[in-house]
Each structure stands twice: as C-alpha cells, then as structure tokens.
C-alpha atoms as a PDB file:
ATOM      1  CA  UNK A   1       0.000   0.000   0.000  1.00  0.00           C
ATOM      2  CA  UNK A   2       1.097   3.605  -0.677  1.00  0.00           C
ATOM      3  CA  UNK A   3       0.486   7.359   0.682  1.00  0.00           C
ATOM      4  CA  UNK A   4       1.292  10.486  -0.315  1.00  0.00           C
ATOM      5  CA  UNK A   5       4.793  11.746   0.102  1.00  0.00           C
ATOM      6  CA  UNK A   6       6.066  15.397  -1.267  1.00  0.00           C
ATOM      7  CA  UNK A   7       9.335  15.232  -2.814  1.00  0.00           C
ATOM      8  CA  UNK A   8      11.061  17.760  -4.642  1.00  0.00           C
ATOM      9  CA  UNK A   9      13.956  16.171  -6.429  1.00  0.00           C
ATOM     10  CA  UNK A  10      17.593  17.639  -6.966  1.00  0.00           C
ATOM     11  CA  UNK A  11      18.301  14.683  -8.934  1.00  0.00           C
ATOM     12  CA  UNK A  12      16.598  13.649 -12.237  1.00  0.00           C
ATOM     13  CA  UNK A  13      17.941  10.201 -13.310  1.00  0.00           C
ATOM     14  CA  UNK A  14      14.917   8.957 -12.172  1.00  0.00           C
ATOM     15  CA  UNK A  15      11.044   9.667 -11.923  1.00  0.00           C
ATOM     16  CA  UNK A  16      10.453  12.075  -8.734  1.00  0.00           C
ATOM     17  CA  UNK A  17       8.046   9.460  -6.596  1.00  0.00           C
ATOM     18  CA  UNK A  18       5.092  11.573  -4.949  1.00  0.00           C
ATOM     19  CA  UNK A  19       4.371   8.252  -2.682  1.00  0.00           C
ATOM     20  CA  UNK A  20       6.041   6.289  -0.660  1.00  0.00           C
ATOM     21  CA  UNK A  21       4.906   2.528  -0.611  1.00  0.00           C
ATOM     22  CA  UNK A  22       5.237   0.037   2.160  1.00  0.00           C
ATOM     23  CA  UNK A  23       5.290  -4.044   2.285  1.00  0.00           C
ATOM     24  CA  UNK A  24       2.861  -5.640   4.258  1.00  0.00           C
ATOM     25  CA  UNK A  25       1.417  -4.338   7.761  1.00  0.00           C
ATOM     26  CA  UNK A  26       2.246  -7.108   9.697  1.00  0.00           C
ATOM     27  CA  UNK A  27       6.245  -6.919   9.040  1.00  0.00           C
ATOM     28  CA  UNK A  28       6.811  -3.539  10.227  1.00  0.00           C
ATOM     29  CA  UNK A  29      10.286  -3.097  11.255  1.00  0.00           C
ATOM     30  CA  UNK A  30      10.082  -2.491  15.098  1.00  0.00           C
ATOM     31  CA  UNK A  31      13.814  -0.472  14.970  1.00  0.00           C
ATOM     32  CA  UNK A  32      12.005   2.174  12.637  1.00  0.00           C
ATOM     33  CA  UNK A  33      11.220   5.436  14.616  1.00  0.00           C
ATOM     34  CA  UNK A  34       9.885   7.832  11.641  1.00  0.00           C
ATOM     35  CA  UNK A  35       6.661   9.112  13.833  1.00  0.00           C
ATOM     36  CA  UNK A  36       3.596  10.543  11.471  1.00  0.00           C
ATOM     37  CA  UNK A  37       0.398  11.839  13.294  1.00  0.00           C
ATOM     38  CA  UNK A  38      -2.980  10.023  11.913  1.00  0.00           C
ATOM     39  CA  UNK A  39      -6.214  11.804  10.853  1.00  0.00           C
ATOM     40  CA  UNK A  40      -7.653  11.367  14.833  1.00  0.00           C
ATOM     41  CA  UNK A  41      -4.678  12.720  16.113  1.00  0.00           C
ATOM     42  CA  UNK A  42      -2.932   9.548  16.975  1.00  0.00           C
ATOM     43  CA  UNK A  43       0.627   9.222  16.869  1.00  0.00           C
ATOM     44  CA  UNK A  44       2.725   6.194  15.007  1.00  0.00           C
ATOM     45  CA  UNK A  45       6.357   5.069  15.204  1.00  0.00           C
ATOM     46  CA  UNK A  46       5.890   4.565  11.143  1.00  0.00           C
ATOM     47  CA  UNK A  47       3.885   4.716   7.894  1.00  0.00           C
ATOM     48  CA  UNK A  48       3.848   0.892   8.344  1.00  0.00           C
ATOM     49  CA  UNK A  49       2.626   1.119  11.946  1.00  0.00           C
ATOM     50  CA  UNK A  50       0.008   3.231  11.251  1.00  0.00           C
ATOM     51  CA  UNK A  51      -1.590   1.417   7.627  1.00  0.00           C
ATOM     52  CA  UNK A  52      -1.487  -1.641  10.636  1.00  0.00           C
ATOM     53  CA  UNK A  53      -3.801   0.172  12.990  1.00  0.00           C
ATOM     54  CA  UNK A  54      -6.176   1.165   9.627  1.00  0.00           C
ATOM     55  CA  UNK A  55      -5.315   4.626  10.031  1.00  0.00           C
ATOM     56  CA  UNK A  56      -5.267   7.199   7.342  1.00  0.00           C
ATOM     57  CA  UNK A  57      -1.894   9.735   7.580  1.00  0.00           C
ATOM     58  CA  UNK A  58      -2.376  13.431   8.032  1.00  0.00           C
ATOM     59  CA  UNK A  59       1.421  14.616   8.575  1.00  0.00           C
ATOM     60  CA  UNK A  60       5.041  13.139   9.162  1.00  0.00           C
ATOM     61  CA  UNK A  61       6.036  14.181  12.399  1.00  0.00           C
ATOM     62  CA  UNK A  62       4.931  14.024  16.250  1.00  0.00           C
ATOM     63  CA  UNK A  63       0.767  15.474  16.204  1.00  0.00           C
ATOM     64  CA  UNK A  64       0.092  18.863  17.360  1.00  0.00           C
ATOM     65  CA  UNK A  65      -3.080  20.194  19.310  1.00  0.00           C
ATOM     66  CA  UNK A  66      -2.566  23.256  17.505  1.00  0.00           C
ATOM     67  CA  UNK A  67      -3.348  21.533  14.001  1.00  0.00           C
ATOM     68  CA  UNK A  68      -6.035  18.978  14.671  1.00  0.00           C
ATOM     69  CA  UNK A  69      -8.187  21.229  12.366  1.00  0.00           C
ATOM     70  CA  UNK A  70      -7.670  22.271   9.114  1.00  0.00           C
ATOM     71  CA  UNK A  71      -6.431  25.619   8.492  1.00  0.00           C
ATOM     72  CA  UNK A  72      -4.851  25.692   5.085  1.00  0.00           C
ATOM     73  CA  UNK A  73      -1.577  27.891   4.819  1.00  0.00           C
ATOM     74  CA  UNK A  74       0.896  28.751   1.681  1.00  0.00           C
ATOM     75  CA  UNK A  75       4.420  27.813   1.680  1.00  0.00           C
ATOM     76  CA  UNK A  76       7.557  29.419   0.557  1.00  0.00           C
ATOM     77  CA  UNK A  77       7.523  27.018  -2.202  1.00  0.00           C
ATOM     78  CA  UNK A  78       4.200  28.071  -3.545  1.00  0.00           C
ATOM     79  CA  UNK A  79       2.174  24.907  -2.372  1.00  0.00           C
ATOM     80  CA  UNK A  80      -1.081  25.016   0.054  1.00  0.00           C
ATOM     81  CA  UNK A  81      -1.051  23.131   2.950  1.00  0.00           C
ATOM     82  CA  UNK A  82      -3.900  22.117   4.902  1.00  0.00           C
ATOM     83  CA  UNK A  83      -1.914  23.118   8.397  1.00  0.00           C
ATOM     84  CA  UNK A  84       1.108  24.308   9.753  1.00  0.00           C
ATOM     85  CA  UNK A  85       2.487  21.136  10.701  1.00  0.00           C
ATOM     86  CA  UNK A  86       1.467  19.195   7.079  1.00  0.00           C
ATOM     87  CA  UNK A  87       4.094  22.529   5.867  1.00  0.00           C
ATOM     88  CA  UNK A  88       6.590  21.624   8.326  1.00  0.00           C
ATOM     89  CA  UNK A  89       6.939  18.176   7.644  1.00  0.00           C
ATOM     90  CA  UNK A  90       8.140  18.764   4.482  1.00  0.00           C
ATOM     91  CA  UNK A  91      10.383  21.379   6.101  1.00  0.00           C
ATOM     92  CA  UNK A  92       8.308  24.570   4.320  1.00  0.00           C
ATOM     93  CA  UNK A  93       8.205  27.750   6.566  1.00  0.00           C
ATOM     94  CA  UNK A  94       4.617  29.218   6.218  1.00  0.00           C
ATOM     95  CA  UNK A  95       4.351  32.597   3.919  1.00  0.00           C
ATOM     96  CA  UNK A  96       1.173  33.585   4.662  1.00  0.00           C
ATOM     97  CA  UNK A  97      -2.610  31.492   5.840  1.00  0.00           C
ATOM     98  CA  UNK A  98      -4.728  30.884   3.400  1.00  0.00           C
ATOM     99  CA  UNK A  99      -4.518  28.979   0.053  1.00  0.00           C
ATOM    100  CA  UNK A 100      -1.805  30.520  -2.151  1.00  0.00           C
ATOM    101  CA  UNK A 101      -2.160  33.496  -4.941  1.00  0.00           C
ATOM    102  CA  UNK A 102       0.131  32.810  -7.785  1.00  0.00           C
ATOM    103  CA  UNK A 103       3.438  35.684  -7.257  1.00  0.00           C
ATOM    104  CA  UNK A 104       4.913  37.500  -9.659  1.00  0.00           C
ATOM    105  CA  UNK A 105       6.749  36.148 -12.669  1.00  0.00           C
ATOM    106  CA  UNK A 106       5.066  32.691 -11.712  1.00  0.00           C
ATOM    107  CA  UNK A 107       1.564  34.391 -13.012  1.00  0.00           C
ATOM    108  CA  UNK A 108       3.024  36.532 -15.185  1.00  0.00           C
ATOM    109  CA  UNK A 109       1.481  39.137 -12.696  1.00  0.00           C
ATOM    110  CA  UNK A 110       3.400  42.395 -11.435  1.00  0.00           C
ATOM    111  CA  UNK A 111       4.701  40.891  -8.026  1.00  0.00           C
ATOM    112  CA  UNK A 112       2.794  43.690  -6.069  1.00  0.00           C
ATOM    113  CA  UNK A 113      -0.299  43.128  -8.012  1.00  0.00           C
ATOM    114  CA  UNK A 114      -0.165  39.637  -6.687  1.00  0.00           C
ATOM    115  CA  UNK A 115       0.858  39.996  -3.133  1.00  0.00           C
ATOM    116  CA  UNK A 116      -1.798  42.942  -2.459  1.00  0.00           C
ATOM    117  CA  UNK A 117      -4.620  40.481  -2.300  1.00  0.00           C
ATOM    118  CA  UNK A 118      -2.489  38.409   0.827  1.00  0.00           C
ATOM    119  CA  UNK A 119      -2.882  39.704   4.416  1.00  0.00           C
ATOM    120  CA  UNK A 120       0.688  39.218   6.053  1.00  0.00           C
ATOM    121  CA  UNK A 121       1.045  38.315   9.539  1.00  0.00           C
ATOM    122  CA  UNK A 122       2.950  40.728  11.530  1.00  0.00           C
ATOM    123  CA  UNK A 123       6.858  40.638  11.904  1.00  0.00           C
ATOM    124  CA  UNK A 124       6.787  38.084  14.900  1.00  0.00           C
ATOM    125  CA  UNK A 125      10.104  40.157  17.132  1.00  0.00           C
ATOM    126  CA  UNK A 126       9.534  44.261  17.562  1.00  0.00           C
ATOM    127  CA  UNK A 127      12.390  46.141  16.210  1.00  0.00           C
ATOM    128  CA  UNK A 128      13.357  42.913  13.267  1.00  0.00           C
ATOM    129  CA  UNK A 129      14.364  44.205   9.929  1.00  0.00           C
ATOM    130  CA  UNK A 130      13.605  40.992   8.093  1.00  0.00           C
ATOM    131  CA  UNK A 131      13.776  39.587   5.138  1.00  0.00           C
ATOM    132  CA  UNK A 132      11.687  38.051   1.998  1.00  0.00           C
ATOM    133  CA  UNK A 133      12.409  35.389   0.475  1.00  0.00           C
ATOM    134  CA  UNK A 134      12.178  34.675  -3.391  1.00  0.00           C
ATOM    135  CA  UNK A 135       8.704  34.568  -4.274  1.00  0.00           C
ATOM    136  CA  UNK A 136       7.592  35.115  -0.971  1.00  0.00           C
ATOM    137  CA  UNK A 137       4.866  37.800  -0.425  1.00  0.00           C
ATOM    138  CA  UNK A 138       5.532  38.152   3.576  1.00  0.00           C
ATOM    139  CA  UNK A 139       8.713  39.178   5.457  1.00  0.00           C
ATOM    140  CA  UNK A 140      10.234  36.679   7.683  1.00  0.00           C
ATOM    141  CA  UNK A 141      12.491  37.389  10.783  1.00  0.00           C
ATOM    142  CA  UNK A 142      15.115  34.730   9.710  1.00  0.00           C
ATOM    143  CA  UNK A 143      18.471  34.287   7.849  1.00  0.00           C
ATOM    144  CA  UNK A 144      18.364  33.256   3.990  1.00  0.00           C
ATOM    145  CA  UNK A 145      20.919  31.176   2.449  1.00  0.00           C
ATOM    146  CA  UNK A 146      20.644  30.985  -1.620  1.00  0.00           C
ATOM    147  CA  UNK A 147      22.800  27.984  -3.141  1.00  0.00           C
ATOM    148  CA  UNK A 148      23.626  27.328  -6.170  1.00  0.00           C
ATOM    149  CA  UNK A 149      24.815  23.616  -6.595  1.00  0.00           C
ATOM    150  CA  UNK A 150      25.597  21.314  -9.288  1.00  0.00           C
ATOM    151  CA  UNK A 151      23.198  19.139 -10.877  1.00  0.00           C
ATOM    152  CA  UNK A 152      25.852  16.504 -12.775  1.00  0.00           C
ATOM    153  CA  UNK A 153      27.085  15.908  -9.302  1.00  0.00           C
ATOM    154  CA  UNK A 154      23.305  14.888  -7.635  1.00  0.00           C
ATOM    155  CA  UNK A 155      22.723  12.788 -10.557  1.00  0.00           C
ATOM    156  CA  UNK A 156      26.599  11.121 -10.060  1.00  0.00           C
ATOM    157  CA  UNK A 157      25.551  10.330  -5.789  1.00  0.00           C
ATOM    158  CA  UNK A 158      21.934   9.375  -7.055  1.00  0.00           C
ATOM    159  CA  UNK A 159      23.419   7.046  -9.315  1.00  0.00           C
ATOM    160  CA  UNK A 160      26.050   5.593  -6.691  1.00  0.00           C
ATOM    161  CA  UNK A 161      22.875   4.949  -4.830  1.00  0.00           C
ATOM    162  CA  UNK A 162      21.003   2.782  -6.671  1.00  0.00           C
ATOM    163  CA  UNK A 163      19.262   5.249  -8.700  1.00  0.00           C
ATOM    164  CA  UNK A 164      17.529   6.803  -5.311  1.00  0.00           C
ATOM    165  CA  UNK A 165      16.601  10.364  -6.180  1.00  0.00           C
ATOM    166  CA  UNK A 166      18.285  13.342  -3.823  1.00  0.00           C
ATOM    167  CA  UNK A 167      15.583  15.497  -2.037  1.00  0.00           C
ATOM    168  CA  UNK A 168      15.496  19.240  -1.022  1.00  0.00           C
ATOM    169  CA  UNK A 169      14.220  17.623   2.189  1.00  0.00           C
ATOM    170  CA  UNK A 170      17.134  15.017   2.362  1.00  0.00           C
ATOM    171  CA  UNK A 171      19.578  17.914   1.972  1.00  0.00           C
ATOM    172  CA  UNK A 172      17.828  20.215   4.711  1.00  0.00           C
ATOM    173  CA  UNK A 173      17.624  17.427   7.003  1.00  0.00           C
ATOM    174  CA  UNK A 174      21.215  17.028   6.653  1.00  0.00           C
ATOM    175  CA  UNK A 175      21.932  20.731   7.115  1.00  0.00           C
ATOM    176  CA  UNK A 176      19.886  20.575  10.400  1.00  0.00           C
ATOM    177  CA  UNK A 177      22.936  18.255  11.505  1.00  0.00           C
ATOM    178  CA  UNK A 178      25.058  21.544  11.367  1.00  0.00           C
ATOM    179  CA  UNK A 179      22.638  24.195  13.389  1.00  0.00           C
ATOM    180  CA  UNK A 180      23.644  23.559  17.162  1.00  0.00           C
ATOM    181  CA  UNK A 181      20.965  25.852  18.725  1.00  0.00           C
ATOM    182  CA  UNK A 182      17.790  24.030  19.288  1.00  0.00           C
ATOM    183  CA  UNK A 183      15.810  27.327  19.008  1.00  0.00           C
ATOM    184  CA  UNK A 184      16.688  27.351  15.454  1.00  0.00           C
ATOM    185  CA  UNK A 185      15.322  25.429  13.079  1.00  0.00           C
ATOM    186  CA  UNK A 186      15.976  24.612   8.916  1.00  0.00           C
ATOM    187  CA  UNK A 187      13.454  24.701   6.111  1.00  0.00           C
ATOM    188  CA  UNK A 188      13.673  25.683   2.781  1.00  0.00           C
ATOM    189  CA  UNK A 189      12.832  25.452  -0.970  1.00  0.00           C
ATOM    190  CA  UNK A 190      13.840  25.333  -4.142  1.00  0.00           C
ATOM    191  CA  UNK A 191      13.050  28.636  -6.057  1.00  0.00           C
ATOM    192  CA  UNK A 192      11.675  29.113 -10.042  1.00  0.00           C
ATOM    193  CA  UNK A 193      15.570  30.168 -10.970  1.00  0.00           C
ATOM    194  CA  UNK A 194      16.574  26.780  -9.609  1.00  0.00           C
ATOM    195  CA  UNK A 195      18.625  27.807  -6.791  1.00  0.00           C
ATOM    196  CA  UNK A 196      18.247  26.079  -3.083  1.00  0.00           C
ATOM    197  CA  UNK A 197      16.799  28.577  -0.448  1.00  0.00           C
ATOM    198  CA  UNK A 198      17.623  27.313   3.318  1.00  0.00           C
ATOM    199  CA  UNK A 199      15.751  29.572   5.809  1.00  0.00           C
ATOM    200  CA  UNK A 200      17.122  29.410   9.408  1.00  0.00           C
ATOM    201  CA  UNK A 201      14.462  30.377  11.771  1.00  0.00           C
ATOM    202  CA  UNK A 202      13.584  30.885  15.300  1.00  0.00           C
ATOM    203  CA  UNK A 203      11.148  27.847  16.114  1.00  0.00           C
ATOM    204  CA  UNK A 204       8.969  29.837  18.812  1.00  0.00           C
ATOM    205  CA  UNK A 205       5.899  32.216  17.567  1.00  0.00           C
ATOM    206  CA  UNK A 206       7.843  35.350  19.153  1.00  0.00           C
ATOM    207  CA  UNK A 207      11.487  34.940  19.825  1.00  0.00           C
ATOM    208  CA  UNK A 208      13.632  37.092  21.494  1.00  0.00           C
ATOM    209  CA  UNK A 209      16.073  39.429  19.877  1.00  0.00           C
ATOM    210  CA  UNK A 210      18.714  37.070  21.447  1.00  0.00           C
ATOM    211  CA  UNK A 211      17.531  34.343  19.203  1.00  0.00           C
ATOM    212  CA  UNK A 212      17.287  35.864  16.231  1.00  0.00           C
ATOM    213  CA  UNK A 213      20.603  36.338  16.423  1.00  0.00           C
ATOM    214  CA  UNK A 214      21.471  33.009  17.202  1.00  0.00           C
ATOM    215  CA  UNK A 215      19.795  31.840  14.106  1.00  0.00           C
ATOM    216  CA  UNK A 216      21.921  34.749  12.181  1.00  0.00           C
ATOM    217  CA  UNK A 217      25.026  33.145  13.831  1.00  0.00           C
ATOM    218  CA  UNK A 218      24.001  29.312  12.681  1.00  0.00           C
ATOM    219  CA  UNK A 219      23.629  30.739   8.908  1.00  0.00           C
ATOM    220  CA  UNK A 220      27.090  32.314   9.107  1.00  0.00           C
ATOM    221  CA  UNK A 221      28.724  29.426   9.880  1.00  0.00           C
ATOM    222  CA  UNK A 222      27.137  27.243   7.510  1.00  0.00           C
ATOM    223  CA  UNK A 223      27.654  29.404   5.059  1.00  0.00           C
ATOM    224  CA  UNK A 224      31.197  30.001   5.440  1.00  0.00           C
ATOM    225  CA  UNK A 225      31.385  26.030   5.412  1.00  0.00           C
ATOM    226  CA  UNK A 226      29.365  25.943   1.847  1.00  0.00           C
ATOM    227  CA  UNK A 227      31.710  29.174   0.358  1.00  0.00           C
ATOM    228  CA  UNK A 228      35.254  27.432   1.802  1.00  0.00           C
ATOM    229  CA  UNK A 229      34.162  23.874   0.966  1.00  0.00           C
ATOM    230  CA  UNK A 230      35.169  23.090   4.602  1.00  0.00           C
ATOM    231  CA  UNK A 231      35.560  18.960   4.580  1.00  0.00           C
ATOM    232  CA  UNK A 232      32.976  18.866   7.537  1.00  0.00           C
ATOM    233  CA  UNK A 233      30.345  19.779   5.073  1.00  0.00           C
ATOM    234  CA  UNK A 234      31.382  17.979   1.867  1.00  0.00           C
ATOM    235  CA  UNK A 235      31.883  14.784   3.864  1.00  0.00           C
ATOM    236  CA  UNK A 236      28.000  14.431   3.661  1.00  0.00           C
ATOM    237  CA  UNK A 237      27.509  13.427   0.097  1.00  0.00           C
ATOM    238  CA  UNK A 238      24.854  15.665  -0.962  1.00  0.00           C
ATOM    239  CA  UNK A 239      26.157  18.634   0.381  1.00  0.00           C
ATOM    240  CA  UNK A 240      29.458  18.522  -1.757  1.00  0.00           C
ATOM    241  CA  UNK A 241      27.968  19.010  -4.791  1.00  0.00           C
ATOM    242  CA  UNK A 242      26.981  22.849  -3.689  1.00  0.00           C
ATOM    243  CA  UNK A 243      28.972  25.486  -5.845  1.00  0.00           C
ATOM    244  CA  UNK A 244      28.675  28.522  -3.731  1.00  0.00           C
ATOM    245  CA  UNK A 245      26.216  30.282  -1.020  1.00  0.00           C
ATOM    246  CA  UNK A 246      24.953  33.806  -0.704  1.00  0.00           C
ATOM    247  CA  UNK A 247      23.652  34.877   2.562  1.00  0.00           C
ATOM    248  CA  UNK A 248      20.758  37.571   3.782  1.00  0.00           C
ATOM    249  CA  UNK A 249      20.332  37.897   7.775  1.00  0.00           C
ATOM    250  CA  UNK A 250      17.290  39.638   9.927  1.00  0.00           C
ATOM    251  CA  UNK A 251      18.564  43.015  11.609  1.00  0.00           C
ATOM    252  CA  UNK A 252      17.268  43.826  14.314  1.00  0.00           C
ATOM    253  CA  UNK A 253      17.116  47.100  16.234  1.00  0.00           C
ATOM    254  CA  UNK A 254      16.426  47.780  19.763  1.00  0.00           C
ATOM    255  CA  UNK A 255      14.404  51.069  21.080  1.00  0.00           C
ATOM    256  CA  UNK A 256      16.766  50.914  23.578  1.00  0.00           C
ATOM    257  CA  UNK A 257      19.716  51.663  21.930  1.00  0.00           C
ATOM    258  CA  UNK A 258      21.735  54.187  22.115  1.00  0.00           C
ATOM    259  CA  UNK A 259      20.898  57.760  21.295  1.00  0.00           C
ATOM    260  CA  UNK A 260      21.484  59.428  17.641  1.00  0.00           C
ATOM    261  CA  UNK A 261      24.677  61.942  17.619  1.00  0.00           C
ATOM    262  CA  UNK A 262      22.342  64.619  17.177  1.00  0.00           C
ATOM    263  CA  UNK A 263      19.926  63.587  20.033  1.00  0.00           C
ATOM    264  CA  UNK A 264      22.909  62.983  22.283  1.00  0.00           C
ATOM    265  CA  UNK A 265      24.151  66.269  21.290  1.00  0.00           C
ATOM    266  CA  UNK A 266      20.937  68.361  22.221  1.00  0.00           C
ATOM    267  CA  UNK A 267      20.652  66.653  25.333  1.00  0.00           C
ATOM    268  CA  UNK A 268      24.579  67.672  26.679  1.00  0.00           C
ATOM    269  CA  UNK A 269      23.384  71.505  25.516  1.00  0.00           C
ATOM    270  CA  UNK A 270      20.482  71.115  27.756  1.00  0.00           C
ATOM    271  CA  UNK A 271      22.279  69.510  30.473  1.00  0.00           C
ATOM    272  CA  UNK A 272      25.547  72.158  30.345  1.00  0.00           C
ATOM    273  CA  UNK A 273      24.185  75.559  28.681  1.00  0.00           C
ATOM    274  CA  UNK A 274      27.168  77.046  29.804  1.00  0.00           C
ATOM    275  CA  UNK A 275      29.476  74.528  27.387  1.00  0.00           C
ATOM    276  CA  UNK A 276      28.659  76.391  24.454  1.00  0.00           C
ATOM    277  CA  UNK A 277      30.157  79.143  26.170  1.00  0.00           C
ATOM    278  CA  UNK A 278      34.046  78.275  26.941  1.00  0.00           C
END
C-alpha cells in the first residue's frame, strides 16, 4: 500500500516518486522510529505502523493540538497546505494562511499586483528588519541562504545509490545536523531560478532578539562552510555538490539603543548651557 509523500527532487535520473509505498502491515520493522500523526490525532512510530492500525496519515512528524483542524496555509515554495504542521513536515516555513495566490513572474502578474490580495502576519520580534524570500509575499524574521549547486554531481551520488533520487528535504535534514541551537530550526525550498533557499528560523511564535541572532550566527557558519568547501560539510555526500552560497540575515534594532549623535548632542546643551560658552 502507498500514501502520499512530497518530494522535490535535486536529482533527475529517475522519476520524482510523490508516494512512498510500504510491504505488508504485519512486518513492520520495530527499529524504525519515523513518527507521522494520523487523521484522529494519533501518533505512530511509522507509515507501516500506522496502515497496521487502519489509520489514514495526516502529517510526518509528532501530532500537534494546535493543528487537529484544518487551516490551510501557503508555503515558501508556492504549495497550500492544509496546516502548519502538514508545511513543516516537508520542512516549508509558512508565507502567509490561506490557500496561495500565484506571485509575480510565476503568473506573469506584477509581483505587487499579486501579493496585495495576501494579508501578512505581523513581523513576529519588535524592532526585526527581516527579510523576503524569493517569491515570498511576507517578510520573515530569519536568515536566507541561496545555493547554487551542481546538478551533474546529484545525478553522479543518485546514481552511486542505486538510482535513489536526492531530495530538497534530504539535503535540509542534513543541514539541520550543522545548526547547534535548538531554538533554530531549517526549512527551505527550491526557487523558479533553480537555486536552493535554506531559511534558518527561530522555532517559537515570538522569539527574542537574542535568538534571532542566534539563528543569524548558525547561517554564518554554515555558510562560510558551503563558500570554503570546509571537509565537515562535503563529507555528507549531498552537500558537496553545492557550488557557492549567498547569505541575507534579519537586523534587528532595539528602542533601547543608544541615542542618535544629534539627540545625544541636544541633550549635553540642555544639560551644560554654559558649554557652548568656553
């Protein structure tokens, strides 16, 4: 039996499987822990485990209260999903809720002409300069990688493999490896001009200026790893075959912070009116 299963493939010697097909119920492998969440909000160690309680799957991952009803939302990579958690299980950050409006170039539409019809949430830390991805309509408080990578070289490990494709998700799950702050977490997407975008993102609703940070921090390092070819990274195979990484991080500015010269200025006049003077 078979259920759905999103791929995006970065390899192409072989048909890009939207399924993923298991043997028979009653073998499940008991060493498998890949949990998915059923349609009653049930929990299973596998795809396996769950076809053998007669479940239908809703999402990959541990369930969440929050999503037990439907509340579609559009991904960075242009696809609806019918919750949150269905987007983060394929490792999708959320643009916007709602189905999504076709963006820009996509449509042929002028890209402001296309986001005016989406109501953005608001910028989830005060005082974040963020960011928006490619063919996003929404700012994000995160750091952006863009990758470019080499195609020959995916189809060269997905051939040493037995002909399995390469996945974006593969390759973010592998980058997660590389973020040591838990607060942070990876998702990501491949855009229309075919490069990889990995978003590194604070994983509570309203993180601190402290995290935000962090997250920036994480990016940095990976991409310096990408843009040196440091043999940490290349020594996973996927991850070799990227060419180069450009990087975009969140600013963010405190109302705390220090005065402006002219400000400061105005305010040691009206302490010392006599300075002027000497």
């Amino acid at each position: 039996r078979c259920v759905l299963k999103r791929r995006v493939c970065l390899s192409s010697l072989s048909d890009c499987q939207q399924y993923e097909c298991v043997g028979r119920p009653g073998a499940c492998d008991k060493n498998v822990f890949e949990p998915v969440c059923d349609t009653d909000g049930q929990v299973h160690s596998s795809v396996c485990h769950l076809q053998q309680a007669g479940k239908t799957l809703a999402y990959r991952g541990q369930c969440q209260e929050a999503c037990r009803k439907p509340q579609q939302v559009c991904g960075h990579n242009g696809e609806t999903y019918d919750t949150v958690c269905h987007a983060f299980s394929d490792r999708v950050a959320v643009d916007y809720k709602g189905p999504c409006n076709a963006v820009g170039h996509v449509s042929g539409m002028a890209p402001d002409s296309a986001c005016s019809l989406v109501s953005c949430p608001a910028v989830s830390t005060p005082g974040c300069h963020p960011i928006t991805p490619p063919g996003a309509c929404c700012p994000i408080c995160a750091s952006m990688l863009q990758i470019i990578w080499n195609q020959k070289q995916m189809n060269t490990f997905s051939k040493l493999n037995k002909n399995q494709f390469v996945t974006v998700r593969d390759v973010l799950q592998i980058l997660r490896l590389y973020v040591s702050v838990p607060q942070c977490d990876v998702f990501g997407y491949l855009s229309i001009n075919n490069q990889l975008v990995v978003l590194i993102a604070p994983v509570d609703h309203h993180p601190t200026q402290l995290q935000v940070e962090a997250c920036g921090k994480e990016a940095e390092k990976i991409d310096a790893l990408i843009n040196y070819a440091s043999p940490t990274l290349v020594s996973h195979v996927p991850l070799s075959a990227f060419l180069s990484s450009e990087i975009r991080t969140s600013s963010i500015h405190s109302k705390s912070s220090v005065p402006s010269p002219p400000l400061l200025l105005a305010l040691l006049v009206a302490a010392a009116p006599g300075l002027l003077l000497l």
